[in-house]
PDB file of N, CA and C in Angstrom:
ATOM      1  N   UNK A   1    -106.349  54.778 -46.836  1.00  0.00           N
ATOM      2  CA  UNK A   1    -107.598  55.244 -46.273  1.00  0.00           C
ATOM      3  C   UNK A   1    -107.277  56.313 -45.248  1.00  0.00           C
ATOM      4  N   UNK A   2    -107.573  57.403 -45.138  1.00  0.00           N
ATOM      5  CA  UNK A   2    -107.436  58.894 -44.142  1.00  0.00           C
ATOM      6  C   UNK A   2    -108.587  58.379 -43.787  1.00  0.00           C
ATOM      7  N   UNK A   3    -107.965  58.624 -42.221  1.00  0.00           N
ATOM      8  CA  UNK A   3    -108.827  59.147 -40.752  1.00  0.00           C
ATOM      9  C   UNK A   3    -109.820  60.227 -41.172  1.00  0.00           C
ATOM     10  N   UNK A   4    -110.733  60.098 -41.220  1.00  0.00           N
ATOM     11  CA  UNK A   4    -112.446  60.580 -41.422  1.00  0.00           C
ATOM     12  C   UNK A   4    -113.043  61.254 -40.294  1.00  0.00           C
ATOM     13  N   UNK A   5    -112.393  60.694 -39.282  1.00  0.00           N
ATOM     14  CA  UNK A   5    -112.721  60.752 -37.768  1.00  0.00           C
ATOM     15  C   UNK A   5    -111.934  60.428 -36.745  1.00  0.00           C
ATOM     16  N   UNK A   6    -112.069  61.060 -35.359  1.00  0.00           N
ATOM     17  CA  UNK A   6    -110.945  60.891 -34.491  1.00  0.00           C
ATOM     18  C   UNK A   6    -111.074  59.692 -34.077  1.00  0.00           C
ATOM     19  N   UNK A   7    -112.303  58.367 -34.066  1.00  0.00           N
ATOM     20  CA  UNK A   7    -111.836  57.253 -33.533  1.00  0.00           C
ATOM     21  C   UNK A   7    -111.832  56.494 -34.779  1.00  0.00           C
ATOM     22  N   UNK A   8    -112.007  56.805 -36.104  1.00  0.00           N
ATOM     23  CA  UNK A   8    -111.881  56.066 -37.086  1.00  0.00           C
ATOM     24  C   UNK A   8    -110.850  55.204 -37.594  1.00  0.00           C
ATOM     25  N   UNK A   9    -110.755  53.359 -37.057  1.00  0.00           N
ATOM     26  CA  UNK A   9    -109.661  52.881 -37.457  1.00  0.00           C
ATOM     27  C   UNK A   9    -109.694  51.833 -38.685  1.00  0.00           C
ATOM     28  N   UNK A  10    -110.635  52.479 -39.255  1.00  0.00           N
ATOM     29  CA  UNK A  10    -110.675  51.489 -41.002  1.00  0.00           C
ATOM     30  C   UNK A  10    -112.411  52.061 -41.333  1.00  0.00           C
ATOM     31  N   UNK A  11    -111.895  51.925 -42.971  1.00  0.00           N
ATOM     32  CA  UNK A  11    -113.353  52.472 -42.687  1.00  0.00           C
ATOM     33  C   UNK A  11    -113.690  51.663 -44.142  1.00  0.00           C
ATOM     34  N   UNK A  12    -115.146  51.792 -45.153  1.00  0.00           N
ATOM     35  CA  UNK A  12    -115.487  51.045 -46.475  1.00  0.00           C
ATOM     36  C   UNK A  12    -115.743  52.299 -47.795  1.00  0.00           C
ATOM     37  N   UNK A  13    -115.449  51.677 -48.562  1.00  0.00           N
ATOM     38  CA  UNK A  13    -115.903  53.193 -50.047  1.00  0.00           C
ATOM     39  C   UNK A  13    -117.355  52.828 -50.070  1.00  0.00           C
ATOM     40  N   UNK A  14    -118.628  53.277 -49.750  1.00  0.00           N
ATOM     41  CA  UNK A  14    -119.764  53.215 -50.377  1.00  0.00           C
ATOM     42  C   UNK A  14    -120.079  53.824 -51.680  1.00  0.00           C
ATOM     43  N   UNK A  15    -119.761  54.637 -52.077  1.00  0.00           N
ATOM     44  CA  UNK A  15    -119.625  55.552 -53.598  1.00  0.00           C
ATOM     45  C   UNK A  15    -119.080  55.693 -54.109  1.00  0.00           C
ATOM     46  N   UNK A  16    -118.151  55.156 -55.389  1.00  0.00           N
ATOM     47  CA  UNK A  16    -116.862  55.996 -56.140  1.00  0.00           C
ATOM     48  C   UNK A  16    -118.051  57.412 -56.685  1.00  0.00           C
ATOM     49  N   UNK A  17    -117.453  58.412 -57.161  1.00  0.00           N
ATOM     50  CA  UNK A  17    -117.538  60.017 -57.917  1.00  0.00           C
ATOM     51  C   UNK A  17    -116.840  59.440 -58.865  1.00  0.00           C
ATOM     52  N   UNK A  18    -115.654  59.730 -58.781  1.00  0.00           N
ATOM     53  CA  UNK A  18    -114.788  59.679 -59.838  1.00  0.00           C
ATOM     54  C   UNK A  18    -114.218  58.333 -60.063  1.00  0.00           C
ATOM     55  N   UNK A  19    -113.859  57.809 -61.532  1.00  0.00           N
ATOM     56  CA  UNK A  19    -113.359  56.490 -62.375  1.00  0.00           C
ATOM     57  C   UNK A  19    -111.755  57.311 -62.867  1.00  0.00           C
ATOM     58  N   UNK A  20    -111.011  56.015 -63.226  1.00  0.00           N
ATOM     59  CA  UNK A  20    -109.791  55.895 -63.250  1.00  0.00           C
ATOM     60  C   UNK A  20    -109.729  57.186 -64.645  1.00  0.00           C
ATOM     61  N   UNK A  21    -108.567  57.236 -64.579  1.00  0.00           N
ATOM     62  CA  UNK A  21    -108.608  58.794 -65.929  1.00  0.00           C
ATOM     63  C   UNK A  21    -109.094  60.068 -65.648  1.00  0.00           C
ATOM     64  N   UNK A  22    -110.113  60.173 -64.405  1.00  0.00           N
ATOM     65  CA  UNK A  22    -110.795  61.376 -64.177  1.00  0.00           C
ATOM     66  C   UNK A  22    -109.963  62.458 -63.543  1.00  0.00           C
ATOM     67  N   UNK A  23    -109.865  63.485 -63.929  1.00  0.00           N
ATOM     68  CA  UNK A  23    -108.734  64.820 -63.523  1.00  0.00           C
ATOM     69  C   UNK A  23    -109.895  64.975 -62.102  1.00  0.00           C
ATOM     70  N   UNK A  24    -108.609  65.144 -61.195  1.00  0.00           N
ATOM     71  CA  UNK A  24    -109.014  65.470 -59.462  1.00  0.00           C
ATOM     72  C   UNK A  24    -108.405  66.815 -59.467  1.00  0.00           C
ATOM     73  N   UNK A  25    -108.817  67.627 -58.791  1.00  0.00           N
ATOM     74  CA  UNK A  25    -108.681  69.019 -58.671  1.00  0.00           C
ATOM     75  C   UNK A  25    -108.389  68.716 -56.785  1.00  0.00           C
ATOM     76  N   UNK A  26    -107.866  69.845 -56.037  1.00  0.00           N
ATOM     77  CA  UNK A  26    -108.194  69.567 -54.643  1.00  0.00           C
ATOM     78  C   UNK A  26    -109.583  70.319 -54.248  1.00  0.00           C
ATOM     79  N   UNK A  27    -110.357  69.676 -53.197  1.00  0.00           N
ATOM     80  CA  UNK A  27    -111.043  69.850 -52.934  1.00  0.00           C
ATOM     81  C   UNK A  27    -112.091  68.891 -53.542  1.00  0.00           C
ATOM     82  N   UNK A  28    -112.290  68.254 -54.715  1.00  0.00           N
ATOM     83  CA  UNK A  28    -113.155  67.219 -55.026  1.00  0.00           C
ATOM     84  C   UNK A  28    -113.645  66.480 -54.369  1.00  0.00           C
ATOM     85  N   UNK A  29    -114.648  65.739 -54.008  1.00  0.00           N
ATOM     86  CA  UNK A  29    -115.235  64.576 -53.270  1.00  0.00           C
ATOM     87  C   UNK A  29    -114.809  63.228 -54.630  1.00  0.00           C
ATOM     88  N   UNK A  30    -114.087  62.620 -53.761  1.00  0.00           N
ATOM     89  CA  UNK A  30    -113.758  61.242 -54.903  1.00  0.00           C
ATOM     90  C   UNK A  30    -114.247  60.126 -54.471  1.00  0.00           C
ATOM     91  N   UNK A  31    -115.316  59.823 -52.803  1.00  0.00           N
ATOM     92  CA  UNK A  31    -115.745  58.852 -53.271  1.00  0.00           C
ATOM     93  C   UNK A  31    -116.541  59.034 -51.317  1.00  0.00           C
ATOM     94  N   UNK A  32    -117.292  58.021 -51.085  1.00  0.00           N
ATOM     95  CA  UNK A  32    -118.348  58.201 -49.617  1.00  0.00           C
ATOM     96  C   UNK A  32    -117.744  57.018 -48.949  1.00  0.00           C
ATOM     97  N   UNK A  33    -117.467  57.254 -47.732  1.00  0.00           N
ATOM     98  CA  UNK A  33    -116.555  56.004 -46.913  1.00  0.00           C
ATOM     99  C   UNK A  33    -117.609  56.142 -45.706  1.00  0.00           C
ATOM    100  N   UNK A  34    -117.511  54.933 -45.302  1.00  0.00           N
ATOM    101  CA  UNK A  34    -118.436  54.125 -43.815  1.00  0.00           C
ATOM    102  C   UNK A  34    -117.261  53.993 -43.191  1.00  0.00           C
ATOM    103  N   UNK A  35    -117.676  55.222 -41.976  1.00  0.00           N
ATOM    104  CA  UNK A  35    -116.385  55.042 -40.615  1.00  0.00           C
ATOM    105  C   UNK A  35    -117.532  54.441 -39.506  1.00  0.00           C
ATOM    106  N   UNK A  36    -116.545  54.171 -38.457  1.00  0.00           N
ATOM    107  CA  UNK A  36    -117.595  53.748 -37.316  1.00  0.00           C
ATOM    108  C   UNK A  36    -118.419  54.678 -36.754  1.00  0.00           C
ATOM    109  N   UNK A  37    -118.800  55.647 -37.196  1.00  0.00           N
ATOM    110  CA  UNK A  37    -120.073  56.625 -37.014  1.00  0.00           C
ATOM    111  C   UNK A  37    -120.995  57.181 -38.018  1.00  0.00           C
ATOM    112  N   UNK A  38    -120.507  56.939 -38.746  1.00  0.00           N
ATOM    113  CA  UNK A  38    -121.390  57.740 -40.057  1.00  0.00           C
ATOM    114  C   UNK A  38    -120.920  57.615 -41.603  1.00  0.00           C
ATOM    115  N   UNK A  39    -121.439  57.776 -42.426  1.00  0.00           N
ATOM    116  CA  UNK A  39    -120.540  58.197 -43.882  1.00  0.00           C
ATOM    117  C   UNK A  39    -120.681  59.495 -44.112  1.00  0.00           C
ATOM    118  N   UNK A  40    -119.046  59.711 -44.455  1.00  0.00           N
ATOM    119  CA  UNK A  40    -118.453  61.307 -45.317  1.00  0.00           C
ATOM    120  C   UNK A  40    -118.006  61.516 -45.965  1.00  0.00           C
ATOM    121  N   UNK A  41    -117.524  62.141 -46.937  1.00  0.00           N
ATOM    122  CA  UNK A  41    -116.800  62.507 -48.083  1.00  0.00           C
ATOM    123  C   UNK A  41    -115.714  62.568 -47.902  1.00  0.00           C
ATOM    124  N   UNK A  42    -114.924  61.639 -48.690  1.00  0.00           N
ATOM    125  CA  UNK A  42    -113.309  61.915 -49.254  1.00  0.00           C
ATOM    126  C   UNK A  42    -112.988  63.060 -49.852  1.00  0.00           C
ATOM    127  N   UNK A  43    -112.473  63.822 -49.041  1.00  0.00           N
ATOM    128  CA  UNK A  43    -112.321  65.125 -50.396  1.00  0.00           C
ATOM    129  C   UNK A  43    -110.752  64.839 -50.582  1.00  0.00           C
ATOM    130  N   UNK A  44    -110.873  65.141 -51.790  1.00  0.00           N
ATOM    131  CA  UNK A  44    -109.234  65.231 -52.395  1.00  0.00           C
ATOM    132  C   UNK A  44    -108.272  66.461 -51.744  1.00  0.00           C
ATOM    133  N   UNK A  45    -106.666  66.181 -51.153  1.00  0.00           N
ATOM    134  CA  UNK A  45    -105.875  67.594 -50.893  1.00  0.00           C
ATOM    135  C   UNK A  45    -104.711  67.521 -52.097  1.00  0.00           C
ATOM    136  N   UNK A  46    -105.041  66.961 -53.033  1.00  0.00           N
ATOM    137  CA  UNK A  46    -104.309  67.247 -54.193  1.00  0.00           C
ATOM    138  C   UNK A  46    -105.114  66.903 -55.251  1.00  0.00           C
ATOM    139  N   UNK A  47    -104.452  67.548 -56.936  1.00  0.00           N
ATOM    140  CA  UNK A  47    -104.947  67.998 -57.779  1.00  0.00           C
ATOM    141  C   UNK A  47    -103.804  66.516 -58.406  1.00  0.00           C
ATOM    142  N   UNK A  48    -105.006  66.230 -59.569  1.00  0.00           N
ATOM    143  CA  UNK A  48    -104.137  65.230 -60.539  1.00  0.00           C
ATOM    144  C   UNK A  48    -105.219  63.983 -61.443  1.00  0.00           C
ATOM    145  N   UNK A  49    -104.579  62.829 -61.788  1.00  0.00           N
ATOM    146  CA  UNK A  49    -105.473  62.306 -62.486  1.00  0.00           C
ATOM    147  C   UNK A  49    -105.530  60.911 -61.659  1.00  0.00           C
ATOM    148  N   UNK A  50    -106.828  60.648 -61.542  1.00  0.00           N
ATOM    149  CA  UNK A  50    -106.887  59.088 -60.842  1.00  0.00           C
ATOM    150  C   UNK A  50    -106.423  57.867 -61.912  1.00  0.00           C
ATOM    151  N   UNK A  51    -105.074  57.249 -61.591  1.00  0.00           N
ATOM    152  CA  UNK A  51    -104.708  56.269 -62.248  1.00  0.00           C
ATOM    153  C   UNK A  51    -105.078  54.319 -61.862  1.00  0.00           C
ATOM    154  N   UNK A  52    -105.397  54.324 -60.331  1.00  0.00           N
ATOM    155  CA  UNK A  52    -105.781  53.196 -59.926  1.00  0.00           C
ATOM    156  C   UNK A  52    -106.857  53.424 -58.858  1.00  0.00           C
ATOM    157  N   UNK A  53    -107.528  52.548 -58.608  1.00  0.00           N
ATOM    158  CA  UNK A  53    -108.923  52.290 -57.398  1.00  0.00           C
ATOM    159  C   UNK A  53    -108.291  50.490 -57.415  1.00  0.00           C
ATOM    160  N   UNK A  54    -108.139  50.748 -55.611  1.00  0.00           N
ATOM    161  CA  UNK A  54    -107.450  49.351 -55.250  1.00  0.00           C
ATOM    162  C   UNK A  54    -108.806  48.822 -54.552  1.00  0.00           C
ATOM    163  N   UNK A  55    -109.995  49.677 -54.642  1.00  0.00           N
ATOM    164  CA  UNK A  55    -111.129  49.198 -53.546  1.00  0.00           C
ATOM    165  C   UNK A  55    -112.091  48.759 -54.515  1.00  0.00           C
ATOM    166  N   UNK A  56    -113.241  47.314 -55.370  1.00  0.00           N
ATOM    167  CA  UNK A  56    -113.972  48.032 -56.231  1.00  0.00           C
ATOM    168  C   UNK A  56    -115.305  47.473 -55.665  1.00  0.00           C
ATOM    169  N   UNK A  57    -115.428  47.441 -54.007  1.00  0.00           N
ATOM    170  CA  UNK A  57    -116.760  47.310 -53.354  1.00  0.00           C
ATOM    171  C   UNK A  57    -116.947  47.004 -52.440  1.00  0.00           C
ATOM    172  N   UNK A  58    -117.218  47.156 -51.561  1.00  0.00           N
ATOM    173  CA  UNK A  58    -118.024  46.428 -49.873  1.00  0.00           C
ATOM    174  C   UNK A  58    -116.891  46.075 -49.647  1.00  0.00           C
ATOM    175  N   UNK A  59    -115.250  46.467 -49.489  1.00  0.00           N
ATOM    176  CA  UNK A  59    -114.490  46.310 -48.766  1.00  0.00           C
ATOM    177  C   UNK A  59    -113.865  47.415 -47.390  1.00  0.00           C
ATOM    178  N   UNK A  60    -113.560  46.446 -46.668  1.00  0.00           N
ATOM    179  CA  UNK A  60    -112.987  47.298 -45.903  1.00  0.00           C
ATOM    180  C   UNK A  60    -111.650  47.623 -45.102  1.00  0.00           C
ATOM    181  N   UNK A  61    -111.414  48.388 -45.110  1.00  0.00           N
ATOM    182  CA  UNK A  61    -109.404  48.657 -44.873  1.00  0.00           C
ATOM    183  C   UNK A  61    -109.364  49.532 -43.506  1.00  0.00           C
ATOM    184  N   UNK A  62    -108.040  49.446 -43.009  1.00  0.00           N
ATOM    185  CA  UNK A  62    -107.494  49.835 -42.154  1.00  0.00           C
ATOM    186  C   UNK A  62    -107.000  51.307 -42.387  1.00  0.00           C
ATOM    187  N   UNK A  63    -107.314  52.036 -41.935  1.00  0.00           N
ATOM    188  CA  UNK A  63    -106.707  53.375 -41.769  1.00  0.00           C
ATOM    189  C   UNK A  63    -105.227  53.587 -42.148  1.00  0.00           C
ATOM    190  N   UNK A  64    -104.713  54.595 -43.407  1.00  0.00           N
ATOM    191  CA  UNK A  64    -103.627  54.431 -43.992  1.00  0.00           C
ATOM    192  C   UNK A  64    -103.039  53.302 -45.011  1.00  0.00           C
ATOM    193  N   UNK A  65    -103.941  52.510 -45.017  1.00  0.00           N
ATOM    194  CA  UNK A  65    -103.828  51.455 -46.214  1.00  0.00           C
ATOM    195  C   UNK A  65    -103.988  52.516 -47.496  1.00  0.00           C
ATOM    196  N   UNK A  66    -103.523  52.181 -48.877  1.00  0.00           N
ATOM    197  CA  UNK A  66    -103.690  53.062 -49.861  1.00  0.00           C
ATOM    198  C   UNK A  66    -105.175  52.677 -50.567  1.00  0.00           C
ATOM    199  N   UNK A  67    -105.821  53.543 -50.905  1.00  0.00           N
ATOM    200  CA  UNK A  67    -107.112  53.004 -51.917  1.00  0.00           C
ATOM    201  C   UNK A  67    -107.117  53.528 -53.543  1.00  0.00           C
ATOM    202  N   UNK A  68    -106.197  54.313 -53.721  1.00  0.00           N
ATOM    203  CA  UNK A  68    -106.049  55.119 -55.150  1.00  0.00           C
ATOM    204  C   UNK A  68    -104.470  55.179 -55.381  1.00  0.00           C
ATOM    205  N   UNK A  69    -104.460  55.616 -56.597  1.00  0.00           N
ATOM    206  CA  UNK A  69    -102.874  56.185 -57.588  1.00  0.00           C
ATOM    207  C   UNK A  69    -103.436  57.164 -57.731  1.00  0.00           C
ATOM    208  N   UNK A  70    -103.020  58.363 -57.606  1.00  0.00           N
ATOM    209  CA  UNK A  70    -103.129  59.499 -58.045  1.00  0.00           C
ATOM    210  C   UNK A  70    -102.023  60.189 -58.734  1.00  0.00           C
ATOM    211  N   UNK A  71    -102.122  60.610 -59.642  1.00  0.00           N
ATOM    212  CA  UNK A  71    -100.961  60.656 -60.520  1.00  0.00           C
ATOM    213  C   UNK A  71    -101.093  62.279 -61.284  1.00  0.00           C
ATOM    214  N   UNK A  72     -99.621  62.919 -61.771  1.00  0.00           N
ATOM    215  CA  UNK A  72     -99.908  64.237 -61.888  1.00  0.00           C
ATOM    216  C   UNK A  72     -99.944  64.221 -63.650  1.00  0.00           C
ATOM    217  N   UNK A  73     -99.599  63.784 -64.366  1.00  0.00           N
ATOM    218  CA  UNK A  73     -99.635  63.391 -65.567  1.00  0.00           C
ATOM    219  C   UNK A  73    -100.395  62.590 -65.991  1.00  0.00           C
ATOM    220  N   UNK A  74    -101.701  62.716 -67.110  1.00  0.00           N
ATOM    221  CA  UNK A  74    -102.485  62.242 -67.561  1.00  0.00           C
ATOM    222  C   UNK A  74    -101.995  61.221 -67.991  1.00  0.00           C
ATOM    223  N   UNK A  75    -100.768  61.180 -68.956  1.00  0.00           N
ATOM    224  CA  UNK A  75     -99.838  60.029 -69.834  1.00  0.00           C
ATOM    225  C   UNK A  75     -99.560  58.830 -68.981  1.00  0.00           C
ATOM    226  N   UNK A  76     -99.600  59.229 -67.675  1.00  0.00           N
ATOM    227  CA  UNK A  76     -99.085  58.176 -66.844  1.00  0.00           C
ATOM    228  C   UNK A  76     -99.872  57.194 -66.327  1.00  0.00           C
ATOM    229  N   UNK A  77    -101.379  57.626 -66.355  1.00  0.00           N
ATOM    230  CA  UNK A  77    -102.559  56.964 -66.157  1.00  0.00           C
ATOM    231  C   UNK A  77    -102.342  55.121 -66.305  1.00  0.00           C
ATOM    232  N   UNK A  78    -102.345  55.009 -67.771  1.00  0.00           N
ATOM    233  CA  UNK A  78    -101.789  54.065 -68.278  1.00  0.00           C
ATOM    234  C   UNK A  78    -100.793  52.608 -67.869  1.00  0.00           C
ATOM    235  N   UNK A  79    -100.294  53.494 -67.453  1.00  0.00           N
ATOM    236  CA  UNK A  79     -99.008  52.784 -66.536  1.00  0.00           C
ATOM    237  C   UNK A  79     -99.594  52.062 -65.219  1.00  0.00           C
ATOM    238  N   UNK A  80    -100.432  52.322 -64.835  1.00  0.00           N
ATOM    239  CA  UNK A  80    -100.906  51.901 -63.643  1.00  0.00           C
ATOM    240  C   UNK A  80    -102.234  50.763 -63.999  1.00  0.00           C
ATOM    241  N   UNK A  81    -102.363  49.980 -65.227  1.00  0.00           N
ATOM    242  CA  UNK A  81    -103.904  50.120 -65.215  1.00  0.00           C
ATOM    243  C   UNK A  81    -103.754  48.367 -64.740  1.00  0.00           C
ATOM    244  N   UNK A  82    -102.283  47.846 -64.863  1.00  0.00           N
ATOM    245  CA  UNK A  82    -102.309  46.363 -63.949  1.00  0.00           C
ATOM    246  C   UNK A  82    -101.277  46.090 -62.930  1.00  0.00           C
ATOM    247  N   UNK A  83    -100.976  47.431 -62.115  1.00  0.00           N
ATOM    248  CA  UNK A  83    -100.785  47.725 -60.974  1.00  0.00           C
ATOM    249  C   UNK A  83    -100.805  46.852 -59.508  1.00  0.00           C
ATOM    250  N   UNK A  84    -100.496  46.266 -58.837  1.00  0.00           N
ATOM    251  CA  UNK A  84    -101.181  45.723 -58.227  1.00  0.00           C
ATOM    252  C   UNK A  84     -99.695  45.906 -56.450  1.00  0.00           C
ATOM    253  N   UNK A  85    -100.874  46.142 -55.254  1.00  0.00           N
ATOM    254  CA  UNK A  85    -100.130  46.333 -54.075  1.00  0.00           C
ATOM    255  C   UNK A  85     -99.369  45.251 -53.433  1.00  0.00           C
ATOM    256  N   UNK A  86     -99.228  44.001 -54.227  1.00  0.00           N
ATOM    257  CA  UNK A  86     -99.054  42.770 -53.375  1.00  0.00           C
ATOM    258  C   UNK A  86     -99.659  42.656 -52.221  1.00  0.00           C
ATOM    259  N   UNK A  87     -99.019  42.528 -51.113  1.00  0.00           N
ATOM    260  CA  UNK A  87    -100.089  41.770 -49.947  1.00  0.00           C
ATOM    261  C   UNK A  87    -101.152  43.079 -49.729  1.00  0.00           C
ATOM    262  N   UNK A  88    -102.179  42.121 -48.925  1.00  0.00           N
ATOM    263  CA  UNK A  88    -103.499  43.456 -49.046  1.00  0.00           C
ATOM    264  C   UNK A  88    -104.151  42.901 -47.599  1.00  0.00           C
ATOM    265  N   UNK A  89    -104.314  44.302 -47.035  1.00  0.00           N
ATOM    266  CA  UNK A  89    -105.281  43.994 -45.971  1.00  0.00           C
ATOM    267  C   UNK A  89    -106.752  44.482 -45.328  1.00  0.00           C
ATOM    268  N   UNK A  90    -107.112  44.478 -47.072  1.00  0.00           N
ATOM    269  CA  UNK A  90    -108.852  44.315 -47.763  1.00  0.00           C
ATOM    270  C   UNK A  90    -109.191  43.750 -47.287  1.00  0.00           C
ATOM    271  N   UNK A  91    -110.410  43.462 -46.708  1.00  0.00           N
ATOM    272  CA  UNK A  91    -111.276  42.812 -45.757  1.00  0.00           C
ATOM    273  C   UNK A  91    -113.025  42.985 -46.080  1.00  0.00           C
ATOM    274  N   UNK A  92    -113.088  41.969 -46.964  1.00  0.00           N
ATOM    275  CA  UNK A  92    -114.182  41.815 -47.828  1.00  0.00           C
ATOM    276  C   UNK A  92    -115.624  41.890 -47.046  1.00  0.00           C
ATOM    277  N   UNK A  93    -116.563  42.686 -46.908  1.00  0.00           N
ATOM    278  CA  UNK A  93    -117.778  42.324 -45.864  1.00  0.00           C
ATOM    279  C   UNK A  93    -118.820  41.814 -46.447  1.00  0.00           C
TER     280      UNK A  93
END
């Protein structure tokens, strides 16, 4: 999860945009996060294909926790689709 904001220390996905397989370009909006002031757009700073979503609702994470695979090879998509981070510090609301 990226800092959204300067006091932002975890924040929630309210929107996915984009599903697993979908080519990310940079600059894309990939999904609407609830920081402690407002909701804003995730924009993507890299180009590639979304291979995992570790978030799939009303959860909420700590700043720098991972929420996606982003992957530069379509082929590789695949590889990720039972993936899993071991311990997690998702925090269900």
């Amino acid at each position: 999860m990226p800092a959204l904001s300067p006091t932002m220390s975890s924040g929630k996905v309210v929107k996915w945009y984009k599903k697993v397989g979908d080519n990310i370009e940079e600059g894309d909006v990939l999904c609407d996060v609830e920081t402690d002031k407002a909701t804003v757009p995730f924009e993507m700073l890299e180009s590639g294909f979304l291979a995992k979503i570790f978030l799939k609702g009303d959860e909420e994470v700590k700043v720098g926790h991972p929420v996606v695979v982003i992957v530069q090879n379509k082929d590789a998509v695949a590889a990720f689709e039972n993936y899993s981070q071991g311990g997690s510090e998702v925090k269900t609301t």
